[in-house]
C-alpha atoms as a PDB file:
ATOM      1  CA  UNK A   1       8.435  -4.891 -21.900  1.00  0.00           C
ATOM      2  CA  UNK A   2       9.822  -7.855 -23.940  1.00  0.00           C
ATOM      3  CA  UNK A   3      11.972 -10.989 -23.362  1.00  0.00           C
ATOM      4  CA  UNK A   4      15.986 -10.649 -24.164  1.00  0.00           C
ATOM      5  CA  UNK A   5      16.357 -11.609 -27.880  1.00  0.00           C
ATOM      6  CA  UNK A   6      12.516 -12.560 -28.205  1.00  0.00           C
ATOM      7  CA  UNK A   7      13.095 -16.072 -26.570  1.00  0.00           C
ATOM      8  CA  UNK A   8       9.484 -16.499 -24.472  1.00  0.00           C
ATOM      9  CA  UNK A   9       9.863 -18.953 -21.708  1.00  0.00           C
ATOM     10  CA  UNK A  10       7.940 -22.771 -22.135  1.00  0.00           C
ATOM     11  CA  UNK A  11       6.662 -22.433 -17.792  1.00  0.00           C
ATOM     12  CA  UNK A  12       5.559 -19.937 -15.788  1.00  0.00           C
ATOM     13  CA  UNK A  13       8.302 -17.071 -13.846  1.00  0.00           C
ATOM     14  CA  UNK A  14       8.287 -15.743 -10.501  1.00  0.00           C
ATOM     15  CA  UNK A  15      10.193 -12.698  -9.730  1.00  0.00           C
ATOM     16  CA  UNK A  16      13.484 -14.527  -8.810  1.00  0.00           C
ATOM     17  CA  UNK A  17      13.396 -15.807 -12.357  1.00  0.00           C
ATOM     18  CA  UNK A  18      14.071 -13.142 -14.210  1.00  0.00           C
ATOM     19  CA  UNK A  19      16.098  -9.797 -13.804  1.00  0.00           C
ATOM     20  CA  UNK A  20      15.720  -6.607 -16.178  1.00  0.00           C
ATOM     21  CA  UNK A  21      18.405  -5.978 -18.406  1.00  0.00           C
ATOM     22  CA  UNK A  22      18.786  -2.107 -18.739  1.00  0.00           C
ATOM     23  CA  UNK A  23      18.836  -0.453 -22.061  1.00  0.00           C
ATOM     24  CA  UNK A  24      18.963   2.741 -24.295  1.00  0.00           C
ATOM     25  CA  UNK A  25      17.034   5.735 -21.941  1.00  0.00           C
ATOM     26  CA  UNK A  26      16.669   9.272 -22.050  1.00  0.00           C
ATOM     27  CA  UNK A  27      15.954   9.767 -18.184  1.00  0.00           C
ATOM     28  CA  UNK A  28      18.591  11.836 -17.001  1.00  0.00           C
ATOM     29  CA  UNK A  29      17.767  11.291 -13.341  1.00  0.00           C
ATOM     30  CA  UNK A  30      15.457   9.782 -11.319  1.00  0.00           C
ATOM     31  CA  UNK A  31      14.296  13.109  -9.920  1.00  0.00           C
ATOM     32  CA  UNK A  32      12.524  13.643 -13.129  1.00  0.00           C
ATOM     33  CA  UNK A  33      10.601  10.489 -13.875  1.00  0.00           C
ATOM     34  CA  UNK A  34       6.822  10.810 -12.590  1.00  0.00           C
ATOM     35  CA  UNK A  35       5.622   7.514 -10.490  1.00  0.00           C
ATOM     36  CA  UNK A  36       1.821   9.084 -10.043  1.00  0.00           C
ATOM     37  CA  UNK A  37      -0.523   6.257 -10.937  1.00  0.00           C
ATOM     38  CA  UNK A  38      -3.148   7.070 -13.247  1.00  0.00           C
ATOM     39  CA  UNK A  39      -5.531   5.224 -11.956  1.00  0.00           C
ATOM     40  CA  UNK A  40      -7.350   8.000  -9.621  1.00  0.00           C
ATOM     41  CA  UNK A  41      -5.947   6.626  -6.437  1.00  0.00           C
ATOM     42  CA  UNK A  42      -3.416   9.523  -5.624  1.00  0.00           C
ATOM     43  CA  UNK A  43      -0.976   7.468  -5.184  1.00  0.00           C
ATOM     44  CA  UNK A  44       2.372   9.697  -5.715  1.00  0.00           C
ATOM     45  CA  UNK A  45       4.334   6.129  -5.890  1.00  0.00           C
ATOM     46  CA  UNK A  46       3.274   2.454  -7.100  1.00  0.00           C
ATOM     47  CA  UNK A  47       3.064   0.845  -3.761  1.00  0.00           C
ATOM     48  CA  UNK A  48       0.086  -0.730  -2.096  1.00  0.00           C
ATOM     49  CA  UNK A  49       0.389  -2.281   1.227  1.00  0.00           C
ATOM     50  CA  UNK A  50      -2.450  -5.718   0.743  1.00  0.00           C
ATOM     51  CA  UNK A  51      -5.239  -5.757   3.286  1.00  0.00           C
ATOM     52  CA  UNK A  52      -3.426  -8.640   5.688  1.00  0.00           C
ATOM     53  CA  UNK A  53      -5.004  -8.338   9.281  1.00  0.00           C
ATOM     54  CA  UNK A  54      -0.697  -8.551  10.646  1.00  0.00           C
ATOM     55  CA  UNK A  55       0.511  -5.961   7.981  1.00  0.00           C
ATOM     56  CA  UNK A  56      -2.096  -3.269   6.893  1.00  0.00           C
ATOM     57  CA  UNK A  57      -2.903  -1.373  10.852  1.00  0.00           C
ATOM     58  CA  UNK A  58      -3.940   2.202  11.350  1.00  0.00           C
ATOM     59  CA  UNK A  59       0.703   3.187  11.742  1.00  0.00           C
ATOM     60  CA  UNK A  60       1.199   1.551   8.700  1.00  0.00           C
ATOM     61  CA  UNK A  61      -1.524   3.166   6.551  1.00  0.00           C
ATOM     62  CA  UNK A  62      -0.378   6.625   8.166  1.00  0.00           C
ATOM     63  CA  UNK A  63       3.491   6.218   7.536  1.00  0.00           C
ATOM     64  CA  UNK A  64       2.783   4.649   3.589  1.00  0.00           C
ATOM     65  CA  UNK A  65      -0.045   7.539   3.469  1.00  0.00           C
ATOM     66  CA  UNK A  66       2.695   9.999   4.097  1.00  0.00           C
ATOM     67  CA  UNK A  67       5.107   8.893   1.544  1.00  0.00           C
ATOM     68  CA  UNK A  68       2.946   8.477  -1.118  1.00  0.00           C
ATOM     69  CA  UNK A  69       1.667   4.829  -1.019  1.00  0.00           C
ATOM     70  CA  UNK A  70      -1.463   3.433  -0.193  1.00  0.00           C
ATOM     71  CA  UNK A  71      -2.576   0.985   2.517  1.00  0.00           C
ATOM     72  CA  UNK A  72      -5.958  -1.209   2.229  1.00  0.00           C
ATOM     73  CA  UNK A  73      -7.387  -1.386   5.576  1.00  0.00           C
ATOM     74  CA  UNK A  74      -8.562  -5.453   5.771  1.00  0.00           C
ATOM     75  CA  UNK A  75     -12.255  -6.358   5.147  1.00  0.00           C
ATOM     76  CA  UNK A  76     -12.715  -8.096   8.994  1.00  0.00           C
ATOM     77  CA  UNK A  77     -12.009  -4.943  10.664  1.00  0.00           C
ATOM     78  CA  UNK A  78     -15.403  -3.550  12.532  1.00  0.00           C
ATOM     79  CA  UNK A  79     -16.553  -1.334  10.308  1.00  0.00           C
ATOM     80  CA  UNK A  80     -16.602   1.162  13.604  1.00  0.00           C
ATOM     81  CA  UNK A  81     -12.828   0.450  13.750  1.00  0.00           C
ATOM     82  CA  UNK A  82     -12.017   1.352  10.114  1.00  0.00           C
ATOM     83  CA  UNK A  83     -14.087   4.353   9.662  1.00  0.00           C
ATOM     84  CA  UNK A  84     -11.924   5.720  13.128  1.00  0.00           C
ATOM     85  CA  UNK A  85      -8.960   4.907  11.333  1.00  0.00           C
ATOM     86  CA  UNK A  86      -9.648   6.488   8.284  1.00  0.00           C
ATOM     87  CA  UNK A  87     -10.941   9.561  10.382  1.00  0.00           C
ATOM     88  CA  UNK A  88      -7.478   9.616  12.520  1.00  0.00           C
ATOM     89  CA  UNK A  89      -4.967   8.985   9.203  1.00  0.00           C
ATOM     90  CA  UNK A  90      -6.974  12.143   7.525  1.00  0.00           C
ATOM     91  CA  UNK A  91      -6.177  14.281   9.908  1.00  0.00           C
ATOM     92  CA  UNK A  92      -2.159  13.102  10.365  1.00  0.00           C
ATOM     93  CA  UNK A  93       0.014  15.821   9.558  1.00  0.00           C
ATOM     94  CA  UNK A  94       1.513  15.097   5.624  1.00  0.00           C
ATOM     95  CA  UNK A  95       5.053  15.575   6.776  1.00  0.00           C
ATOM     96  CA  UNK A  96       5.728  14.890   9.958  1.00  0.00           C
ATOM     97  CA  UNK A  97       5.564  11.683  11.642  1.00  0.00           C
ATOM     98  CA  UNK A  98       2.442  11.574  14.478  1.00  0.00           C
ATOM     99  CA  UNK A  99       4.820  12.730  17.325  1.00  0.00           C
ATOM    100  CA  UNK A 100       5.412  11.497  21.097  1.00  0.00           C
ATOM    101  CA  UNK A 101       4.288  14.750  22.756  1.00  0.00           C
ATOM    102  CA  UNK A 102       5.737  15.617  25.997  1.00  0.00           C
ATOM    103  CA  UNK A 103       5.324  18.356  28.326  1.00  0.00           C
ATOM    104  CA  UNK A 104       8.404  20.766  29.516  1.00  0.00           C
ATOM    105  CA  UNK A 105       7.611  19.919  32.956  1.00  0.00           C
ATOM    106  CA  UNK A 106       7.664  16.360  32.418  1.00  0.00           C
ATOM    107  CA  UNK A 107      10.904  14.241  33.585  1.00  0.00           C
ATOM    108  CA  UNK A 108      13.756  12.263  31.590  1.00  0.00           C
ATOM    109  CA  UNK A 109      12.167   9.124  32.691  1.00  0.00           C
ATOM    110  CA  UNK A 110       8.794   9.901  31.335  1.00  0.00           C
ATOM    111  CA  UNK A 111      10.556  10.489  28.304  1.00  0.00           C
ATOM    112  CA  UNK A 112      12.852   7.174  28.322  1.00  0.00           C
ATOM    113  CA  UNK A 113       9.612   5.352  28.324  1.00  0.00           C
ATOM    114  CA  UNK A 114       8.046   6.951  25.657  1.00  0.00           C
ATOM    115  CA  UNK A 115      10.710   7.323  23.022  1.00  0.00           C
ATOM    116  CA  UNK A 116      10.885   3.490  21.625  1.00  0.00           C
ATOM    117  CA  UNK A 117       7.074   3.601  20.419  1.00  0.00           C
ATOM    118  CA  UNK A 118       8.794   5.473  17.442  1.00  0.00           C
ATOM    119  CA  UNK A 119      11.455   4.530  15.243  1.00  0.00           C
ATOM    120  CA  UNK A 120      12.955   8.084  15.057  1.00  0.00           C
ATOM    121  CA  UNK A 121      13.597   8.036  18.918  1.00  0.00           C
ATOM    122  CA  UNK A 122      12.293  11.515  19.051  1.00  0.00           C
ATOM    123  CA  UNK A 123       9.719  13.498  20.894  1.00  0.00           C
ATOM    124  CA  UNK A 124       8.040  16.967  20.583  1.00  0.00           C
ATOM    125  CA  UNK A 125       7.964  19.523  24.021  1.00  0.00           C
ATOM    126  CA  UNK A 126       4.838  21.062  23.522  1.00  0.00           C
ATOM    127  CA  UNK A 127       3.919  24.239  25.764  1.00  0.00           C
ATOM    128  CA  UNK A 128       0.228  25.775  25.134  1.00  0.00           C
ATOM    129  CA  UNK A 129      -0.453  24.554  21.912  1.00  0.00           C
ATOM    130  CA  UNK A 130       3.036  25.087  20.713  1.00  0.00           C
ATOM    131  CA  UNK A 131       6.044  22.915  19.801  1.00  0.00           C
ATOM    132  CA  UNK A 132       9.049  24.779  21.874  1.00  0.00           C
ATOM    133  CA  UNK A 133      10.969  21.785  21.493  1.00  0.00           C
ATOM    134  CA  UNK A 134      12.589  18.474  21.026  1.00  0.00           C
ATOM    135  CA  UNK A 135      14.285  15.715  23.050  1.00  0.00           C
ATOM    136  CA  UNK A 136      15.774  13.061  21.531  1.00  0.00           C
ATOM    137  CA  UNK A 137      17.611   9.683  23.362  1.00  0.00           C
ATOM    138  CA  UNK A 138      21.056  11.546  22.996  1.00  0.00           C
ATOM    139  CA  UNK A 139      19.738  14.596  25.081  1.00  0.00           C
ATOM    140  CA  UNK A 140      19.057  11.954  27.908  1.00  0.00           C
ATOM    141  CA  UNK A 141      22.162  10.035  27.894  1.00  0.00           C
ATOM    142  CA  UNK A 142      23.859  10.433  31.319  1.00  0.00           C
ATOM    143  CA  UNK A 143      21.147  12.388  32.455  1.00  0.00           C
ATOM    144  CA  UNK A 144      19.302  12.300  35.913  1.00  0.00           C
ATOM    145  CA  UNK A 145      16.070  10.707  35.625  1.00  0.00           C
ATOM    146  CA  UNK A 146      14.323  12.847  37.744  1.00  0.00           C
ATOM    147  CA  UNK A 147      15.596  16.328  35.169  1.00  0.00           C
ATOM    148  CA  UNK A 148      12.804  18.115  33.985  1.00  0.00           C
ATOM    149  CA  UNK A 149      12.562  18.073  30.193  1.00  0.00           C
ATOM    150  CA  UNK A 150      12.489  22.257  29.808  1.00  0.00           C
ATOM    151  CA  UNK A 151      16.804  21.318  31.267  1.00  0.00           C
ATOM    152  CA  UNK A 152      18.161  19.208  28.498  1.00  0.00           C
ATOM    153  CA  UNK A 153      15.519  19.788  25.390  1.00  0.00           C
ATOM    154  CA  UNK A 154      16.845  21.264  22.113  1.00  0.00           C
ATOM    155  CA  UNK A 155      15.427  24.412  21.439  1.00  0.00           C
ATOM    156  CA  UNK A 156      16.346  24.712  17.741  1.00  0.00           C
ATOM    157  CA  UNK A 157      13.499  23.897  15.667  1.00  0.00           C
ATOM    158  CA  UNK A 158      12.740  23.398  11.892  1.00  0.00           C
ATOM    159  CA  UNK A 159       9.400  22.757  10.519  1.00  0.00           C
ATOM    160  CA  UNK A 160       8.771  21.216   7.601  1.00  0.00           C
ATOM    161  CA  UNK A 161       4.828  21.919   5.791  1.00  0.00           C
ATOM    162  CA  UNK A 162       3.174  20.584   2.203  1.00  0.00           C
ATOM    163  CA  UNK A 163      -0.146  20.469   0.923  1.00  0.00           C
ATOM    164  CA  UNK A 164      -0.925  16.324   0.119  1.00  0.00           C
ATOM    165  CA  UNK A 165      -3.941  14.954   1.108  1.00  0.00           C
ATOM    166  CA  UNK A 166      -3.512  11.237   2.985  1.00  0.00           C
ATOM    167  CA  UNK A 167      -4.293   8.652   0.723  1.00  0.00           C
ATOM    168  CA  UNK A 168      -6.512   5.696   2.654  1.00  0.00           C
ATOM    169  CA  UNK A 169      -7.911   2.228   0.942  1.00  0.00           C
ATOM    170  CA  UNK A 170     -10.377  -0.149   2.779  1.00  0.00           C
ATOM    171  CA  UNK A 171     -11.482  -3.763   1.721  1.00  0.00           C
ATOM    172  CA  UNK A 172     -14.704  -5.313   1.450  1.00  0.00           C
ATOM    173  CA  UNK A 173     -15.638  -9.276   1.166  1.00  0.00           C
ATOM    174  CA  UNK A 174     -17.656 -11.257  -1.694  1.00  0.00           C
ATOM    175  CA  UNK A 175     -20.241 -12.451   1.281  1.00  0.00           C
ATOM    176  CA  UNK A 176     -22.985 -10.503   3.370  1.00  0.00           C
ATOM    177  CA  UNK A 177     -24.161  -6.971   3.018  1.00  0.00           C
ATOM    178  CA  UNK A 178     -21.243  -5.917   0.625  1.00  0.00           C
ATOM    179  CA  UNK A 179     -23.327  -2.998  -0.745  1.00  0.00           C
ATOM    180  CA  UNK A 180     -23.849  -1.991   3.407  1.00  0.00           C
ATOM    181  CA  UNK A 181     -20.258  -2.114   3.964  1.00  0.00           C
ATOM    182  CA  UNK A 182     -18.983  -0.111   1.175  1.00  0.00           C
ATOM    183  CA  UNK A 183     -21.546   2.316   1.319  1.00  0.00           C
ATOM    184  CA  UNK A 184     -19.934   2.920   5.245  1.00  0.00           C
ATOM    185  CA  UNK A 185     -16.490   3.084   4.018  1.00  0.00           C
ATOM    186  CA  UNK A 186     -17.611   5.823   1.265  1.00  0.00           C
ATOM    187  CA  UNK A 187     -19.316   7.830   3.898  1.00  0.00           C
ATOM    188  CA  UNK A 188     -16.339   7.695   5.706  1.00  0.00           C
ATOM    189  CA  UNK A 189     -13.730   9.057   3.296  1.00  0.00           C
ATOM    190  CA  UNK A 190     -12.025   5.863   1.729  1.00  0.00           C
ATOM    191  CA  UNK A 191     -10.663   6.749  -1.456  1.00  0.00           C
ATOM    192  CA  UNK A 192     -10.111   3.507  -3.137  1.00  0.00           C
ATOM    193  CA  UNK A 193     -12.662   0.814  -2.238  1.00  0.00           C
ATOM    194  CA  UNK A 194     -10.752  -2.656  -2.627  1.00  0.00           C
ATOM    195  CA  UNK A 195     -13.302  -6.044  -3.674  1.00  0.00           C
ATOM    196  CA  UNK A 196     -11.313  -8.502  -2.250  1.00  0.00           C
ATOM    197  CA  UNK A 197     -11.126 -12.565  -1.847  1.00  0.00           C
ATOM    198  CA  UNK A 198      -8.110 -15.386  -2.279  1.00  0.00           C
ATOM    199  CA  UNK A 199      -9.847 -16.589  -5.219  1.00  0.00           C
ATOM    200  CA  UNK A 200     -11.188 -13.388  -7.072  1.00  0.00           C
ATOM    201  CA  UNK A 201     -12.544 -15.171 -10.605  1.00  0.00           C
ATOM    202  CA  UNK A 202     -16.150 -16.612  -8.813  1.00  0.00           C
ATOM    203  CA  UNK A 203     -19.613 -15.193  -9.035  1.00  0.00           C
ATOM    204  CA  UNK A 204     -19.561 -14.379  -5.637  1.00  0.00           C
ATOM    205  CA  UNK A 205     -16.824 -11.762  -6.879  1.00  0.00           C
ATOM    206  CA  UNK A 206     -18.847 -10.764  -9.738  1.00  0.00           C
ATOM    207  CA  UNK A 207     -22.481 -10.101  -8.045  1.00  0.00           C
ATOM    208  CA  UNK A 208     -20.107  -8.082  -5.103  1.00  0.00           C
ATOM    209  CA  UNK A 209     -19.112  -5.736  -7.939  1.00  0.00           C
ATOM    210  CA  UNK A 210     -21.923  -5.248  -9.465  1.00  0.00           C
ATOM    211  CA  UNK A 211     -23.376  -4.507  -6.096  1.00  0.00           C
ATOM    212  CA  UNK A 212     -20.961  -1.728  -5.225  1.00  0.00           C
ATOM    213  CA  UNK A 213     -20.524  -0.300  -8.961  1.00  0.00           C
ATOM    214  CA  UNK A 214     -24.671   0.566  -8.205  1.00  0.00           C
ATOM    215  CA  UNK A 215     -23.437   2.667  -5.011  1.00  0.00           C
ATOM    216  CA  UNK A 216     -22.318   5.252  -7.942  1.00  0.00           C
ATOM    217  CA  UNK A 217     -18.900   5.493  -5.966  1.00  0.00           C
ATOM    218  CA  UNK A 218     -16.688   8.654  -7.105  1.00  0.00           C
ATOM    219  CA  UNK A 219     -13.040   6.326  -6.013  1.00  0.00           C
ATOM    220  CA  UNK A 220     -11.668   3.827  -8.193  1.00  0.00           C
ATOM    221  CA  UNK A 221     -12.977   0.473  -7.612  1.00  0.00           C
ATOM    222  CA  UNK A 222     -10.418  -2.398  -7.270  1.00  0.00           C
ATOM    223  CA  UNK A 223     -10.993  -6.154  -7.437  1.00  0.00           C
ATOM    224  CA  UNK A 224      -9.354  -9.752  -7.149  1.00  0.00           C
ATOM    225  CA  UNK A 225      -7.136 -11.153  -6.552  1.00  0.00           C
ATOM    226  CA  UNK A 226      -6.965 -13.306 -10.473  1.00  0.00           C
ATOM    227  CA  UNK A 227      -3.939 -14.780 -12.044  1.00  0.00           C
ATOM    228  CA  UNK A 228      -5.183 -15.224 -15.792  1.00  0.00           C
ATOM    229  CA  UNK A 229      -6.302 -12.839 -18.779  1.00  0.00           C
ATOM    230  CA  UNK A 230     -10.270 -14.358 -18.326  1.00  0.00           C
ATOM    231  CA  UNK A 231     -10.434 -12.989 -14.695  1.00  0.00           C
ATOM    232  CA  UNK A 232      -9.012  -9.912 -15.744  1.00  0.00           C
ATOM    233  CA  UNK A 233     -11.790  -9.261 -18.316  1.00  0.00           C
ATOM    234  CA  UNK A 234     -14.461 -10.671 -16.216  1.00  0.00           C
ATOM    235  CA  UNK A 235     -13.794  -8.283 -13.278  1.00  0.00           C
ATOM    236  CA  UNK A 236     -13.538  -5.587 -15.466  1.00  0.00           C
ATOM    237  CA  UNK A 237     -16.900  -6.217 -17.338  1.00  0.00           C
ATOM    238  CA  UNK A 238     -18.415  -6.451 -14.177  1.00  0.00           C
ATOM    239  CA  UNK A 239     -16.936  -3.129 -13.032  1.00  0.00           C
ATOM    240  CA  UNK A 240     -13.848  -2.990 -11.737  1.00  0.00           C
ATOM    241  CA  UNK A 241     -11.356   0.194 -12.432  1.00  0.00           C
ATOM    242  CA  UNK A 242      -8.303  -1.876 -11.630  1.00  0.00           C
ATOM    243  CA  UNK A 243      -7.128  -5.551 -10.601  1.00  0.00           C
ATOM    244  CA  UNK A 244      -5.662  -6.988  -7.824  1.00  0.00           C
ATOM    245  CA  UNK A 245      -3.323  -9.464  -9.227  1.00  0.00           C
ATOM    246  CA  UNK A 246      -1.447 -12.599  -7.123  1.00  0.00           C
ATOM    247  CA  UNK A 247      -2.649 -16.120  -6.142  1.00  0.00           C
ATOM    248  CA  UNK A 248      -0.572 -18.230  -3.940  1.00  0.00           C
ATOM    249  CA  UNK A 249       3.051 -16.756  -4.918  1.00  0.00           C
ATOM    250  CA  UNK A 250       3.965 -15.386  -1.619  1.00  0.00           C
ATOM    251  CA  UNK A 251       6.283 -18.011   0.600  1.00  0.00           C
ATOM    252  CA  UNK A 252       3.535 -18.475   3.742  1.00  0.00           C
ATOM    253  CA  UNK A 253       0.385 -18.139   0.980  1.00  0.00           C
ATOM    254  CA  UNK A 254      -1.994 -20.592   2.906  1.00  0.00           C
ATOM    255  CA  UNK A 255      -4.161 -20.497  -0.189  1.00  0.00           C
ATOM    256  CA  UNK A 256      -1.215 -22.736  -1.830  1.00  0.00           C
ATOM    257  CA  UNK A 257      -0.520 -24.646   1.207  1.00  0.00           C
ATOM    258  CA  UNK A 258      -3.478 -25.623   1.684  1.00  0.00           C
ATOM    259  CA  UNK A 259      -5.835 -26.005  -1.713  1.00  0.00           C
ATOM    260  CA  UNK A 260      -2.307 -26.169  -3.906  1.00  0.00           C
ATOM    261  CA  UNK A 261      -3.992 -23.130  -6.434  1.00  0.00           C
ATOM    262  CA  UNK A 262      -1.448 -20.603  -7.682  1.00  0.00           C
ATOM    263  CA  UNK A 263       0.897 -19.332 -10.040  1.00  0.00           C
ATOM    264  CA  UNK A 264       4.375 -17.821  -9.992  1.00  0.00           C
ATOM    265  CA  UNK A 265       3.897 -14.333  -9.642  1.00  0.00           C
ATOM    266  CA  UNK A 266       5.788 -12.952 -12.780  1.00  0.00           C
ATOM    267  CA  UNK A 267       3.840 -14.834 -15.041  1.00  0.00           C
ATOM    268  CA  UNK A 268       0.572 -13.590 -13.223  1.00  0.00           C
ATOM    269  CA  UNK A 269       1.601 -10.027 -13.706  1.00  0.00           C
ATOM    270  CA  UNK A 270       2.791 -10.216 -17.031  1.00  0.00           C
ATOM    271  CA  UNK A 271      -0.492 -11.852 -18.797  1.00  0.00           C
ATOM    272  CA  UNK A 272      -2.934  -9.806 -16.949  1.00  0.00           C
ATOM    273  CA  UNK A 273      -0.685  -6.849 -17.654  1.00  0.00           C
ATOM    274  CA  UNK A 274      -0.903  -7.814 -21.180  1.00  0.00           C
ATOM    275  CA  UNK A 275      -5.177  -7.982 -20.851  1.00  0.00           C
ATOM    276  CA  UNK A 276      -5.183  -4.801 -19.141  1.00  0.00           C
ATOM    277  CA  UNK A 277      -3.149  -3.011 -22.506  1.00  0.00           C
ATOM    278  CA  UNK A 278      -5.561  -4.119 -24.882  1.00  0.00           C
ATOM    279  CA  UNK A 279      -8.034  -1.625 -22.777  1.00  0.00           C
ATOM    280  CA  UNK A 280      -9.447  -3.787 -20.632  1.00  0.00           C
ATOM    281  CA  UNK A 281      -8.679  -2.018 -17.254  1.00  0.00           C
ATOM    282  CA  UNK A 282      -7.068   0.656 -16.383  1.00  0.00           C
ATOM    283  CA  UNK A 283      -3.947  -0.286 -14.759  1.00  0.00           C
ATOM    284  CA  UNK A 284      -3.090  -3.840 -13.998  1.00  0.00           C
ATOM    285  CA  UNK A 285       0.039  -3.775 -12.283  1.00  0.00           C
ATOM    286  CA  UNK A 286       2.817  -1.709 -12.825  1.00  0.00           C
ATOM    287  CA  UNK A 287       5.278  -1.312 -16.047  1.00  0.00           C
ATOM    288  CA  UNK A 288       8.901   0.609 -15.839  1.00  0.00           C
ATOM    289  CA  UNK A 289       9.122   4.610 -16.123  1.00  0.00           C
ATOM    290  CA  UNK A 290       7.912   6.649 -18.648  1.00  0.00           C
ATOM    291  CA  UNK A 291      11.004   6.905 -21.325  1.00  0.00           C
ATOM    292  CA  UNK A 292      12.755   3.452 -20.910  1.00  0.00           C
ATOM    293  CA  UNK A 293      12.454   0.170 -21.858  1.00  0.00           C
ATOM    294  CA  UNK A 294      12.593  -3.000 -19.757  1.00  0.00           C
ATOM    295  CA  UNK A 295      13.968  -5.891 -20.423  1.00  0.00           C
ATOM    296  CA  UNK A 296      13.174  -9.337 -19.586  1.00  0.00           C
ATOM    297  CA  UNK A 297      15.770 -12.393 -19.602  1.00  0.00           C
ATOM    298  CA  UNK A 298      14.879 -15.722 -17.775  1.00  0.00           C
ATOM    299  CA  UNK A 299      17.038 -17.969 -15.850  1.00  0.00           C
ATOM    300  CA  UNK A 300      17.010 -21.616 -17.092  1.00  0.00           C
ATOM    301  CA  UNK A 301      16.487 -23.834 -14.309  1.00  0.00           C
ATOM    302  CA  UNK A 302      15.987 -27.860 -13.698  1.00  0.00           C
ATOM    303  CA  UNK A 303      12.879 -29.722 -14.503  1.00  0.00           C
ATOM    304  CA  UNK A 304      11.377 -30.204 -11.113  1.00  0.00           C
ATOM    305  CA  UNK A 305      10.125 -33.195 -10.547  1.00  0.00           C
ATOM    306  CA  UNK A 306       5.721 -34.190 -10.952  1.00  0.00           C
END
């Protein structure tokens, strides 16, 4: 990555600062570029889904899980809670969404009420084990509610099979029996372990890693969240496989609402990024495909006012 003519910015860049300007490639199609991180998550795309209590719940980690992402299960869930989670998301099918099953026998309105808990509008007539078919809210259009589901079910079905393993994350805290916790998680199946806190450049942060690193955990270990080259070579000394990068950018961040700490997100990225080349870590957020070049070019904008 480099800046449009070699002109560097004087202040820091969030994302809506800057654009990419494309340039000389020898992709031929996006079929062929390879998104897999590196980093020993088995992640088959770069997306993570952050371990927010509102966001990252036991649909979401099975529907990223599915598409290659990875979700990070939040670090005030009961540890009872995640490890059921991670047990249920393991054994989703890799394919095919975790299906409203219905019986033939069962009636259009049973149906009706079930269908909007999924986004497809679809559910599965299963008879002794056995899909033998579908309903969908089309099929019930118009339809008696009182019809048995074996009347107006489609009976053509095609299914789909692949061999990828769900991919799972769970966080841990800087404070009480972090070593306990993560130990739990392991036991459990997690296959990334996330160190997490708002402000991930403490000691707190530091003695947590080196407190999980002695677990001799086979999954990569991530830590933050830092904003600045420093944090990313502290967490790394102290054992981190990858960092969490972003303080305060997001719009509702109550860590910059409320204690005014931060920095524009682009900037963030782009000097830990920088850290993390030099062979500090191995990933640090994520850089274009393999075989082009990005671009940089900043947007001038007013002084604002201090």
């Amino acid at each position: 990555m480099r800046f449009l003519n070699d002109v560097r910015p004087s202040h820091d860049l969030t994302y809506d600062d800057v654009f990419m300007v494309p340039s000389r490639s020898a992709v031929g199609s996006r079929q062929s570029v390879d998104l897999s991180s590196p980093d020993r998550t088995g992640t088959t795309i770069p997306l993570v889904v952050a371990n927010m209590t509102a966001i990252a719940g036991r649909r979401m980690a099975e529907t990223v899980a599915r598409r290659g992402g990875l979700v990070v299960i939040p670090q005030d869930i009961p540890i009872d809670v995640v490890t059921e989670v991670i047990g249920w998301v393991k054994t989703r099918h890799v394919v095919l969404d975790t299906p409203i099953v219905l019986s033939p026998s069962q009636t259009v309105a049973d149906a009706l009420a079930l269908l909007p808990k999924r986004a497809h509008g679809a559910g599965v007539v299963v008879e002794g084990g056995r899909p033998v078919g579908i309903v969908t809210e089309a099929d019930l259009t118009g339809v008696d509610r009182f019809t048995q589901l074996s009347e107006v079910m489609s009976k053509e079905l095609m299914v789909l099979d692949a061999e990828i393993d769900p991919r799972l994350a769970a966080a841990v805290g800087v404070n009480g029996d972090v070593a306990g916790r993560a130990k739990s998680l392991l036991d459990a199946g997690v296959d990334t372990l996330v160190v997490d806190t708002a402000h991930g450049h403490q000691e707190s942060m530091i003695n947590a890693l080196h407190a999980v690193r002695a677990l001799d955990p086979r999954v990569p270990i991530v830590a933050g969240n830092v904003v600045a080259a420093e944090g990313v070579r502290d967490l790394v000394a102290a054992g981190a496989d990858i960092v969490k990068v972003g303080v305060g950018p997001g719009a509702m961040s109550t860590t910059r609402m409320m204690t005014g700490v931060g920095r524009p997100q682009f900037s963030a990225v782009l000097e830990c990024a920088a850290e993390a080349r030099t062979g500090s870590a191995s990933t640090c957020g994520r850089t274009a495909a393999s075989g082009t070049r990005a671009t940089w070019r900043w947007r001038s904008r007013p002084a604002r006012p201090t």
